[in-house]
C-alpha atoms as a PDB file:
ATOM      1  CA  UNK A   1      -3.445  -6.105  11.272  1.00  0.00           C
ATOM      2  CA  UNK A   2       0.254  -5.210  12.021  1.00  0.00           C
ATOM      3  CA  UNK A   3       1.946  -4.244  15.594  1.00  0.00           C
ATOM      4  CA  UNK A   4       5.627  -4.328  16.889  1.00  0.00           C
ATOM      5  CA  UNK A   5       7.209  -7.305  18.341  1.00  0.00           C
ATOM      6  CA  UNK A   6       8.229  -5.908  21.545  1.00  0.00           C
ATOM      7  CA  UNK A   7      10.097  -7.354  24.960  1.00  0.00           C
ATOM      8  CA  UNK A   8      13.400  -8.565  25.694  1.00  0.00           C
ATOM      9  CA  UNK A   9      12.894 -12.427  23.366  1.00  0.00           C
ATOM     10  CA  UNK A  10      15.886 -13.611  21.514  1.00  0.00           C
ATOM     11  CA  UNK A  11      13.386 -16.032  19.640  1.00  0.00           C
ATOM     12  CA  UNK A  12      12.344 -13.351  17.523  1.00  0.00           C
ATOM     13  CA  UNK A  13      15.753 -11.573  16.589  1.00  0.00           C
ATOM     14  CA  UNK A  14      15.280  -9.710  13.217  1.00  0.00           C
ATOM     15  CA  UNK A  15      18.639 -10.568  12.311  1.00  0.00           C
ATOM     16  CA  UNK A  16      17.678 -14.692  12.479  1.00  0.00           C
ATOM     17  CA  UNK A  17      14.057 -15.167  12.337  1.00  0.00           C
ATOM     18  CA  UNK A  18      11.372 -14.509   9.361  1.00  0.00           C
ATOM     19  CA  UNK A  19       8.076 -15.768   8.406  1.00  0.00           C
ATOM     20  CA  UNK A  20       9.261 -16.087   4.830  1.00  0.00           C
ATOM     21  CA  UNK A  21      12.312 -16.377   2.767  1.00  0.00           C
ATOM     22  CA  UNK A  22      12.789 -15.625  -0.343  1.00  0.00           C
ATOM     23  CA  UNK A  23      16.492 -16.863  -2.334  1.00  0.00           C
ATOM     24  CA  UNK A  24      16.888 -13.714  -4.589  1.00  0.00           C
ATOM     25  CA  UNK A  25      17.551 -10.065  -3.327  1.00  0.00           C
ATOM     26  CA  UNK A  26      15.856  -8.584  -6.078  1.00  0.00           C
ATOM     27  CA  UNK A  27      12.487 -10.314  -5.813  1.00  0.00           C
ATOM     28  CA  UNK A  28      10.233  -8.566  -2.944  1.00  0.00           C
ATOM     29  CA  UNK A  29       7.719 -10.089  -1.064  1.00  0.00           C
ATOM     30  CA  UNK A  30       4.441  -7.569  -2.081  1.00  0.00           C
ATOM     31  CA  UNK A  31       1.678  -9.552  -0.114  1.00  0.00           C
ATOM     32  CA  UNK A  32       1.343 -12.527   1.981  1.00  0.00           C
ATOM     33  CA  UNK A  33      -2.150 -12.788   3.107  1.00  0.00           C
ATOM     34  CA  UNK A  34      -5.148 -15.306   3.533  1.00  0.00           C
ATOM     35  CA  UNK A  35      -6.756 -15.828  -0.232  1.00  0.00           C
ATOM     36  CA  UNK A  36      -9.921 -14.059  -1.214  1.00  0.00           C
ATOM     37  CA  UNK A  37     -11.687 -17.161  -1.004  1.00  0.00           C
ATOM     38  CA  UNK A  38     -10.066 -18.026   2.473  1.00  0.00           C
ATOM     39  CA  UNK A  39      -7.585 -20.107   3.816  1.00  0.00           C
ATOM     40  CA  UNK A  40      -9.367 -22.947   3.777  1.00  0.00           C
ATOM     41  CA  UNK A  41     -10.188 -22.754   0.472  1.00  0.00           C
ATOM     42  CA  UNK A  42      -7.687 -20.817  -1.378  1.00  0.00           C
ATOM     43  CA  UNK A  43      -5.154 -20.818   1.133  1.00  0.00           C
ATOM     44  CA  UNK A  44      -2.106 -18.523   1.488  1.00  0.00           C
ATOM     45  CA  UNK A  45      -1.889 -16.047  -1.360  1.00  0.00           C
ATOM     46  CA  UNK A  46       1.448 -14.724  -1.857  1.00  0.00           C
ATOM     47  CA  UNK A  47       2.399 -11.390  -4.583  1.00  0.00           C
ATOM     48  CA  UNK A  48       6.352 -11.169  -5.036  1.00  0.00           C
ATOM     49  CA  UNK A  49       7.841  -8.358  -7.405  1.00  0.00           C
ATOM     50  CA  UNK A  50      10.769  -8.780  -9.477  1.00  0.00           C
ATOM     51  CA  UNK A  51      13.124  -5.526  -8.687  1.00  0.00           C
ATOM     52  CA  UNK A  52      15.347  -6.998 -11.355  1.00  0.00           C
ATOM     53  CA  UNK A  53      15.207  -5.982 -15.271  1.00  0.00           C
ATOM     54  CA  UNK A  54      16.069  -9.689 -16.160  1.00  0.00           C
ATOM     55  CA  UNK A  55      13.477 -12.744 -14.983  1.00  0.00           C
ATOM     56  CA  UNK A  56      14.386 -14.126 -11.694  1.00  0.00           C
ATOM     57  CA  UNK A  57      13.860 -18.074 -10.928  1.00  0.00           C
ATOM     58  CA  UNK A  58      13.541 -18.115  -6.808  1.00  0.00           C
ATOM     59  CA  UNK A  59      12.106 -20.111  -3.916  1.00  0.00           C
ATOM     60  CA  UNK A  60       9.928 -18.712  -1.305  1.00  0.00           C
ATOM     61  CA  UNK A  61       9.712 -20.536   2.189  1.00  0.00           C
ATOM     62  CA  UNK A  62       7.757 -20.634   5.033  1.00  0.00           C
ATOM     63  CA  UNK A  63       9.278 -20.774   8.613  1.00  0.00           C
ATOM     64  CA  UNK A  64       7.508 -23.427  10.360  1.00  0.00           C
ATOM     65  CA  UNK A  65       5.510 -24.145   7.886  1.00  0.00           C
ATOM     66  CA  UNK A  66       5.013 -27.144   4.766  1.00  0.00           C
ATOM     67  CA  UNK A  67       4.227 -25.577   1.625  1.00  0.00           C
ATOM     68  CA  UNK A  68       2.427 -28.686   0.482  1.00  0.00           C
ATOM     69  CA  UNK A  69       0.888 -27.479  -3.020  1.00  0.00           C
ATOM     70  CA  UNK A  70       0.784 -23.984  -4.986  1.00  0.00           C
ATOM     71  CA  UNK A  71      -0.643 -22.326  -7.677  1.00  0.00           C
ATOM     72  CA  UNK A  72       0.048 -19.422 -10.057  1.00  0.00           C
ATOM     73  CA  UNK A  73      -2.695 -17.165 -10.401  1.00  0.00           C
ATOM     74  CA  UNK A  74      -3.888 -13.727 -11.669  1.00  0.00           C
ATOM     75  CA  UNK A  75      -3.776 -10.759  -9.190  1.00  0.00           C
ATOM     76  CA  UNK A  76      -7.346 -11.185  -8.359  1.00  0.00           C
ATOM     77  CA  UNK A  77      -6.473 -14.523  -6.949  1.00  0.00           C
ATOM     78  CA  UNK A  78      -7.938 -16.816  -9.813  1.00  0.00           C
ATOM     79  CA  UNK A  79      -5.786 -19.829 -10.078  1.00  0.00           C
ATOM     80  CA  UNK A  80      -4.164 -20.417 -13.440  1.00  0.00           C
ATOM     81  CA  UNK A  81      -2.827 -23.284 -13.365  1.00  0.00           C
ATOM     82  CA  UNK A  82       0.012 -25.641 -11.050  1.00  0.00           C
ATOM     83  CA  UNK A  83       3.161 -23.916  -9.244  1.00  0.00           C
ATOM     84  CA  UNK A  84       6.263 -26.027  -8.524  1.00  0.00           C
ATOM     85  CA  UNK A  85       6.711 -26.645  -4.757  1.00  0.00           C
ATOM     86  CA  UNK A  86      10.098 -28.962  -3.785  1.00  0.00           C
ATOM     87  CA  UNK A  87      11.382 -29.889  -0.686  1.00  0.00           C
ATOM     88  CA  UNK A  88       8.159 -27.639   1.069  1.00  0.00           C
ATOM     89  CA  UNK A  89       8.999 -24.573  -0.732  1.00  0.00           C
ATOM     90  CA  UNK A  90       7.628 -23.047  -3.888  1.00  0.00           C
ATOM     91  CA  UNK A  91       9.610 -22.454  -7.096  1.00  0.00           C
ATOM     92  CA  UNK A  92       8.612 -19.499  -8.887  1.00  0.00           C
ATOM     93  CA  UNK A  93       9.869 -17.047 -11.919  1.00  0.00           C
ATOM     94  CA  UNK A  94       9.062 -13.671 -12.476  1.00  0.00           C
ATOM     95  CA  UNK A  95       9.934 -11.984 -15.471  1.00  0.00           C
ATOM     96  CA  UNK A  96      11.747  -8.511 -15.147  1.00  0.00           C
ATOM     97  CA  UNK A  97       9.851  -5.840 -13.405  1.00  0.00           C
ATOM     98  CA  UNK A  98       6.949  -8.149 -13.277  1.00  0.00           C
ATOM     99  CA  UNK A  99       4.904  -9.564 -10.652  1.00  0.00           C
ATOM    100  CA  UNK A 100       3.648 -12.658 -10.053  1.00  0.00           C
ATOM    101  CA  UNK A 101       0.465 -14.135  -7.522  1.00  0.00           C
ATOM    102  CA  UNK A 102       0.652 -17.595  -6.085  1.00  0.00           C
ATOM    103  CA  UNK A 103      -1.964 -19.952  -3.642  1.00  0.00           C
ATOM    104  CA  UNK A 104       0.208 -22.220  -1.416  1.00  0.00           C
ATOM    105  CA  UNK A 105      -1.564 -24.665   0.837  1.00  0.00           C
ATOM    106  CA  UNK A 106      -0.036 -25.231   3.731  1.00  0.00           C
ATOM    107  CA  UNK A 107       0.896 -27.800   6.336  1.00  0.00           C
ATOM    108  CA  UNK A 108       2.587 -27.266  10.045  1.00  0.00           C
ATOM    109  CA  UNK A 109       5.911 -28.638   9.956  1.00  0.00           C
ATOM    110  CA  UNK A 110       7.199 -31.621  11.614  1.00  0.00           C
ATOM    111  CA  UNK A 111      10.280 -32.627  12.771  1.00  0.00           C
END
């Protein structure tokens, strides 16, 4: 479910705040949704798209949140094996035009 973020709150300025980042321009962020086997189980899935004809190596972050583990998967959500994650955020690649499907677990942040 989506809605507007409405009211007068600097906290959520769309010029400083997002749920995600994501280091290269060219990679899109498709999907970022609770796993088919839920969050508790499969965790966070997350599709990116690669905009760019040559591969892309990028980190994806979560605001507020630890990305404590991750996996690369198909795009039916079946893990295929271990994703990179340093310094809480995953390190990915996509290939040019492709996409790519990963599980990150999660952790709140602490500071």
């Amino acid at each position: 479910m989506t809605g507007p973020v409405t009211g007068t709150s600097s906290s959520y300025d769309e010029k400083s705040y997002s749920l995600l980042t994501i280091s290269d321009p060219n990679v899109l962020l498709w999907a970022l949704k609770p796993g088919e086997d839920g969050i508790a189980n499969a965790g966070v899935a997350l599709r990116v798209w690669n905009m760019s004809n040559s591969a892309s190596n990028f980190t994806a972050k979560l605001t507020g949140w630890n990305i404590t583990s991750a996996q690369h998967a198909t795009h039916i959500e079946t893990p295929i094996g271990d994703a990179q994650v340093s310094n809480r955020a995953l390190t990915g690649t996509a290939a040019g035009f492709a996409m790519e499907t990963y599980l990150l677990k999660t952790g709140a942040e602490s500071n």
